[in-house]
PDB file of N, CA and C in Angstrom:
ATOM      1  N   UNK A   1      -8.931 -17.690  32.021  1.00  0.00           N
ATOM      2  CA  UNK A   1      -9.103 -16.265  31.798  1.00  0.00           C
ATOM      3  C   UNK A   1     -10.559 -15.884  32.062  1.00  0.00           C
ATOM      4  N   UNK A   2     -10.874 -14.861  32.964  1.00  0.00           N
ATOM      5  CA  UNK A   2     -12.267 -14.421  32.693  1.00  0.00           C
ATOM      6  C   UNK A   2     -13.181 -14.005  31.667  1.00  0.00           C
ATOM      7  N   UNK A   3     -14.249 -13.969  31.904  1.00  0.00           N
ATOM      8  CA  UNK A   3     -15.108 -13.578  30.610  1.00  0.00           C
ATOM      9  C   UNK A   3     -14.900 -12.409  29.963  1.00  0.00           C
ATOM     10  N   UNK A   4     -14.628 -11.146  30.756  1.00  0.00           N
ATOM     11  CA  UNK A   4     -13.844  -9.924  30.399  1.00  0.00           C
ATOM     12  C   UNK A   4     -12.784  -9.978  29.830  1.00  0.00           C
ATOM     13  N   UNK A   5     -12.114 -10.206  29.988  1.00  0.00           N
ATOM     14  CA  UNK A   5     -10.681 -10.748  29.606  1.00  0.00           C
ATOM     15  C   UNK A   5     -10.733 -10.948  27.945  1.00  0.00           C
ATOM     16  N   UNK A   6     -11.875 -11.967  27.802  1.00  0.00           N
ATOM     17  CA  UNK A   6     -11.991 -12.719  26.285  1.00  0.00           C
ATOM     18  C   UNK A   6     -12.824 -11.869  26.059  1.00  0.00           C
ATOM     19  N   UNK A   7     -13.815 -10.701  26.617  1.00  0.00           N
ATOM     20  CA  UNK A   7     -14.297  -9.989  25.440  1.00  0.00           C
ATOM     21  C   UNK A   7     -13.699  -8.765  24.948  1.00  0.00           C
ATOM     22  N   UNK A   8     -12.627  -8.660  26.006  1.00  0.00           N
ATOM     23  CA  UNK A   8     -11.251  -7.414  25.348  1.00  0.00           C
ATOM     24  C   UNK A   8     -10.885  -7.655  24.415  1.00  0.00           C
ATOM     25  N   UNK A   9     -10.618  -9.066  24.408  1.00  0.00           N
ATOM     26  CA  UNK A   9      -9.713  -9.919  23.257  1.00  0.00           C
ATOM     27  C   UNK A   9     -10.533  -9.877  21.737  1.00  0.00           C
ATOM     28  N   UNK A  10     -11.772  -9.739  22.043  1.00  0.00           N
ATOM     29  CA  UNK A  10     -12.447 -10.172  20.895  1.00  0.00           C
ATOM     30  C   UNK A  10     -12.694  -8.541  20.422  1.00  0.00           C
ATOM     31  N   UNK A  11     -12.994  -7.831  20.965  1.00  0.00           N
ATOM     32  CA  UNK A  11     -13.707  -6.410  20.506  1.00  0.00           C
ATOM     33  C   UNK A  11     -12.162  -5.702  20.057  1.00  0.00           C
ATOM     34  N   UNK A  12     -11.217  -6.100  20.399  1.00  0.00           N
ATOM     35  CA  UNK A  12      -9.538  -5.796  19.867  1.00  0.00           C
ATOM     36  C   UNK A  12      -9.707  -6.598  18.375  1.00  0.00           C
ATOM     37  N   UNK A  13      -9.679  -7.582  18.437  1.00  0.00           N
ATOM     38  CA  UNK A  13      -9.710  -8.519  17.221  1.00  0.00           C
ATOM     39  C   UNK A  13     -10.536  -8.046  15.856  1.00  0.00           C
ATOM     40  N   UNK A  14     -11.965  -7.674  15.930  1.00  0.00           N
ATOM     41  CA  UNK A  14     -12.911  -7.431  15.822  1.00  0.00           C
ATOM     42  C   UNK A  14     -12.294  -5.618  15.202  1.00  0.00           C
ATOM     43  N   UNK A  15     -12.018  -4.711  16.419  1.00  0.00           N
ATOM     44  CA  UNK A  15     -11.460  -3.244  16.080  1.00  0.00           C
ATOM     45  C   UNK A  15     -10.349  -3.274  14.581  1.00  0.00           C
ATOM     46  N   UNK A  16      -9.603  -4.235  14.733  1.00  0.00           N
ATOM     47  CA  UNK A  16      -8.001  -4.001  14.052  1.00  0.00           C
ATOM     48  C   UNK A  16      -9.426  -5.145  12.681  1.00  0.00           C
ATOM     49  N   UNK A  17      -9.778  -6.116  12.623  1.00  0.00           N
ATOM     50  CA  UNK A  17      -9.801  -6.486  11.082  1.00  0.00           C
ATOM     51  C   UNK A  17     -11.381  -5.887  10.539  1.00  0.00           C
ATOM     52  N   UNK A  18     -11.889  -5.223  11.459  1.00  0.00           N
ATOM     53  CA  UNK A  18     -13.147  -3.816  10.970  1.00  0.00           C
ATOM     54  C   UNK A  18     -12.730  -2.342   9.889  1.00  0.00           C
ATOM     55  N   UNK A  19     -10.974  -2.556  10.829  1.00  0.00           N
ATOM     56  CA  UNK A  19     -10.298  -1.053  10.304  1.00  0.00           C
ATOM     57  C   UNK A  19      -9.798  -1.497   9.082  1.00  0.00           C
ATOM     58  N   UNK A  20      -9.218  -3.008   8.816  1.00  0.00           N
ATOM     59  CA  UNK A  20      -8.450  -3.113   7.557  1.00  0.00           C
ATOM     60  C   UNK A  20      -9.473  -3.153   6.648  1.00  0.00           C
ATOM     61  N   UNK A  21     -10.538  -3.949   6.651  1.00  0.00           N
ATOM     62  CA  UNK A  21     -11.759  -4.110   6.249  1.00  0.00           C
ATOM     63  C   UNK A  21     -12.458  -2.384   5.416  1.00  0.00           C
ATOM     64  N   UNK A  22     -12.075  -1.309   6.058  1.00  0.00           N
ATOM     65  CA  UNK A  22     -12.676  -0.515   6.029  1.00  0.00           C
ATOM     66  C   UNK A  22     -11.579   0.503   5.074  1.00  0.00           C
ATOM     67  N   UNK A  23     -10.099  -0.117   5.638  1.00  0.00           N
ATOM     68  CA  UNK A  23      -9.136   0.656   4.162  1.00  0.00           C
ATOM     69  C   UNK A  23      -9.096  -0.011   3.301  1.00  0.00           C
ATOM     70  N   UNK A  24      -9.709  -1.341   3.284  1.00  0.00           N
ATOM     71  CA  UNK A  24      -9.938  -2.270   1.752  1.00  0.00           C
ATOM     72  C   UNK A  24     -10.863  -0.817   0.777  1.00  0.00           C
ATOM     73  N   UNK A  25     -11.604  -1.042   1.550  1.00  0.00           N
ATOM     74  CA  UNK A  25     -13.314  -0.637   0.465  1.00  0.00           C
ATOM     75  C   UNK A  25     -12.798   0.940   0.075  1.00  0.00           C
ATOM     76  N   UNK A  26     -11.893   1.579   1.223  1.00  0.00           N
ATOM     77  CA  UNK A  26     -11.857   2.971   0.471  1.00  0.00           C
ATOM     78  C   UNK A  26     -10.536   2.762  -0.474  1.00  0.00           C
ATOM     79  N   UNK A  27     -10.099   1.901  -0.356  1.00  0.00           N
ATOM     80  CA  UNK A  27      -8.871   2.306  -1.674  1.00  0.00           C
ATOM     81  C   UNK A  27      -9.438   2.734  -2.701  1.00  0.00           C
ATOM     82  N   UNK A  28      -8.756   3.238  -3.169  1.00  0.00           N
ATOM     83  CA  UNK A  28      -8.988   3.743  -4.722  1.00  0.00           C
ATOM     84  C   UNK A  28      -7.787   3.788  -6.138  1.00  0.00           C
ATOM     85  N   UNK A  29      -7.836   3.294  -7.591  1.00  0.00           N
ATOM     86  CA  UNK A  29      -7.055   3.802  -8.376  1.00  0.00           C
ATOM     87  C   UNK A  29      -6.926   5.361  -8.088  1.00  0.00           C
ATOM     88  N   UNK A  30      -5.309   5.547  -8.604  1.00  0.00           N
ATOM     89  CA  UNK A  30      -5.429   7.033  -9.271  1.00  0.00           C
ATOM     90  C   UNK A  30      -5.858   7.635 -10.692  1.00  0.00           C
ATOM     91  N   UNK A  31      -6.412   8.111 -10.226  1.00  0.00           N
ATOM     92  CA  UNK A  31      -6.872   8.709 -12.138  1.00  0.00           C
ATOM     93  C   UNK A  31      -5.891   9.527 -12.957  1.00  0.00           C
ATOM     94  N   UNK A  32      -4.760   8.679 -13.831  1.00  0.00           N
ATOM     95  CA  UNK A  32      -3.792   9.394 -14.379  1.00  0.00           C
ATOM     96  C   UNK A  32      -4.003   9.205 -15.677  1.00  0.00           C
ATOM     97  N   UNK A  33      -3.689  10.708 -16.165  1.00  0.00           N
ATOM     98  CA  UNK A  33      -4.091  10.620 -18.131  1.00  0.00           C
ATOM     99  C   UNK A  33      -2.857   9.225 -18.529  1.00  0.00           C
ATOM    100  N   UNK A  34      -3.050   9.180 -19.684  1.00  0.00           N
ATOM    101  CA  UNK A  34      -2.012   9.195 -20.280  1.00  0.00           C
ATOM    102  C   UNK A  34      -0.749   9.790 -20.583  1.00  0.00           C
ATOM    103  N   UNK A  35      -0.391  10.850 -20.404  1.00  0.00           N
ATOM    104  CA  UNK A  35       0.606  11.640 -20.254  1.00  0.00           C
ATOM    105  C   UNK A  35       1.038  11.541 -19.098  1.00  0.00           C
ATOM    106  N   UNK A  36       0.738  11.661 -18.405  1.00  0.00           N
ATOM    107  CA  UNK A  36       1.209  11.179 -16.999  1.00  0.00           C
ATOM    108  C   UNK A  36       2.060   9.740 -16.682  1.00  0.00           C
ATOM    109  N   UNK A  37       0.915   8.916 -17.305  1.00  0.00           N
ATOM    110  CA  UNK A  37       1.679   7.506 -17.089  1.00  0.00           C
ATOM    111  C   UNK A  37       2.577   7.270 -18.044  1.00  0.00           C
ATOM    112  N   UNK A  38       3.017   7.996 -19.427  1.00  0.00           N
ATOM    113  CA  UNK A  38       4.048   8.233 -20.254  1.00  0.00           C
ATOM    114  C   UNK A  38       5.299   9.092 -19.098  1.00  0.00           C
ATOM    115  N   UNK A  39       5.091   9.816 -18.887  1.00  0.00           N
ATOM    116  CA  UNK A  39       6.366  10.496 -17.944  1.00  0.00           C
ATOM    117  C   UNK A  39       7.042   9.466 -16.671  1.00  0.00           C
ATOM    118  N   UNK A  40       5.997   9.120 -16.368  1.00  0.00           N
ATOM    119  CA  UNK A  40       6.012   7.843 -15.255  1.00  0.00           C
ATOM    120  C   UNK A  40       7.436   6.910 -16.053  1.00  0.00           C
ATOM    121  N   UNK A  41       6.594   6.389 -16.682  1.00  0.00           N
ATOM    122  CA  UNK A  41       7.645   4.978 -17.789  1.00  0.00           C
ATOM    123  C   UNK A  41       8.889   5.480 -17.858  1.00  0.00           C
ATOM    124  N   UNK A  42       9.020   6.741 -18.293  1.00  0.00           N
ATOM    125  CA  UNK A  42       9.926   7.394 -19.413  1.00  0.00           C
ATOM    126  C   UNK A  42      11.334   7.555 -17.699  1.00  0.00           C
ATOM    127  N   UNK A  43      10.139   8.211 -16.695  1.00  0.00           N
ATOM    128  CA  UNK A  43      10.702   8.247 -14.783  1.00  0.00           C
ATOM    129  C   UNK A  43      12.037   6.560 -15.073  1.00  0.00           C
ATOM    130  N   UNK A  44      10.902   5.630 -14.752  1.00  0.00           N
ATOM    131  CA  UNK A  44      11.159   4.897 -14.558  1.00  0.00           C
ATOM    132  C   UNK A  44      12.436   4.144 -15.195  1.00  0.00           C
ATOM    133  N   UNK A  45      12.126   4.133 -16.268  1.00  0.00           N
ATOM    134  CA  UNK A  45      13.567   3.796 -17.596  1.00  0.00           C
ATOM    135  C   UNK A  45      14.655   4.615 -16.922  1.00  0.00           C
ATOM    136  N   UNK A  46      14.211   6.211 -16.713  1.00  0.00           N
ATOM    137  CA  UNK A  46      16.044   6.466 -16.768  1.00  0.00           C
ATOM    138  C   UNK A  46      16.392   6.333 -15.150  1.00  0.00           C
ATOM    139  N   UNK A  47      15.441   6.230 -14.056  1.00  0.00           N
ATOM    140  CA  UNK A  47      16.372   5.209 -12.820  1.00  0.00           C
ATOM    141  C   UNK A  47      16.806   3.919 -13.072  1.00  0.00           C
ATOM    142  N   UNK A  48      16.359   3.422 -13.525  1.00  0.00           N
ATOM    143  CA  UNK A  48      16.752   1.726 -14.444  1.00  0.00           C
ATOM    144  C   UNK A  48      18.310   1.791 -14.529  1.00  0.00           C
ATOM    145  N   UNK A  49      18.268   2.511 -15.748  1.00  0.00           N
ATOM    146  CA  UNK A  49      19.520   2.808 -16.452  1.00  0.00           C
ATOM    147  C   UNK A  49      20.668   3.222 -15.048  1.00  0.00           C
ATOM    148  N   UNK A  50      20.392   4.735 -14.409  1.00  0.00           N
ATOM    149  CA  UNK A  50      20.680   4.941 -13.485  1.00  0.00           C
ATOM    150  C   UNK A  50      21.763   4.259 -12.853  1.00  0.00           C
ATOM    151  N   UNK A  51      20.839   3.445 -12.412  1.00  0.00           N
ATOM    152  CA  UNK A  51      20.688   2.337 -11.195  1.00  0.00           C
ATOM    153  C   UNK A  51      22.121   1.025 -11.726  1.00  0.00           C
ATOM    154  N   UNK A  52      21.925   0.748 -12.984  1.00  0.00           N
ATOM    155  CA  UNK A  52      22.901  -0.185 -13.527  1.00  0.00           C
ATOM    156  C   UNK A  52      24.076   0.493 -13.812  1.00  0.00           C
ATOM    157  N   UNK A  53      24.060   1.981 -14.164  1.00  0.00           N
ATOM    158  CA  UNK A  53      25.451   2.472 -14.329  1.00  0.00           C
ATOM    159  C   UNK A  53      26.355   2.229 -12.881  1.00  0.00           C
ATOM    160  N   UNK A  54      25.180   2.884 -12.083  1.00  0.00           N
ATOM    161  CA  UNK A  54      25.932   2.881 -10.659  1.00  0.00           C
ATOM    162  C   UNK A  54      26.309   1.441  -9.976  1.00  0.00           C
ATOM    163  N   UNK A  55      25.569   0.358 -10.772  1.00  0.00           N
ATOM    164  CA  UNK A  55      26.444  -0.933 -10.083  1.00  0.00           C
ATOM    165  C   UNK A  55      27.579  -1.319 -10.813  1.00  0.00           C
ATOM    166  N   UNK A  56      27.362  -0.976 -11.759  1.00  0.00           N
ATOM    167  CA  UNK A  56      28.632  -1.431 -12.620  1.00  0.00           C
ATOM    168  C   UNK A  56      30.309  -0.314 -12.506  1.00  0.00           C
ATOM    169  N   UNK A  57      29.536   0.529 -12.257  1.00  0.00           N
ATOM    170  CA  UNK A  57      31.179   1.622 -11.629  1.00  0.00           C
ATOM    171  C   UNK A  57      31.551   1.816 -10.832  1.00  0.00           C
TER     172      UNK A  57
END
């Protein structure tokens, strides 16, 4: 392969784990009260439930 060739390869390589690299550092938590993450749970429980009625009938 030419020298071009391998520095496509590398500045590709280089592009794609710069970008993941770069949505690492901006992630962020969400900032949810408590009330929030109470409704969440409370969400969550009754698809649960939901979810088992509907396999069982």
């Amino acid at each position: 392969m030419p020298w071009f060739a391998w520095l496509i390869l590398i500045l590709a390589f280089g592009s794609v784990i710069g970008s993941l690299m770069l949505l690492r550092d901006s992630a962020k938590k969400l900032p949810l009260s408590p009330e929030q993450l109470e409704r969440i749970r409370q969400r969550n429980v009754e698809l649960d439930a939901k979810e088992r009625k509907e396999d069982r009938g």
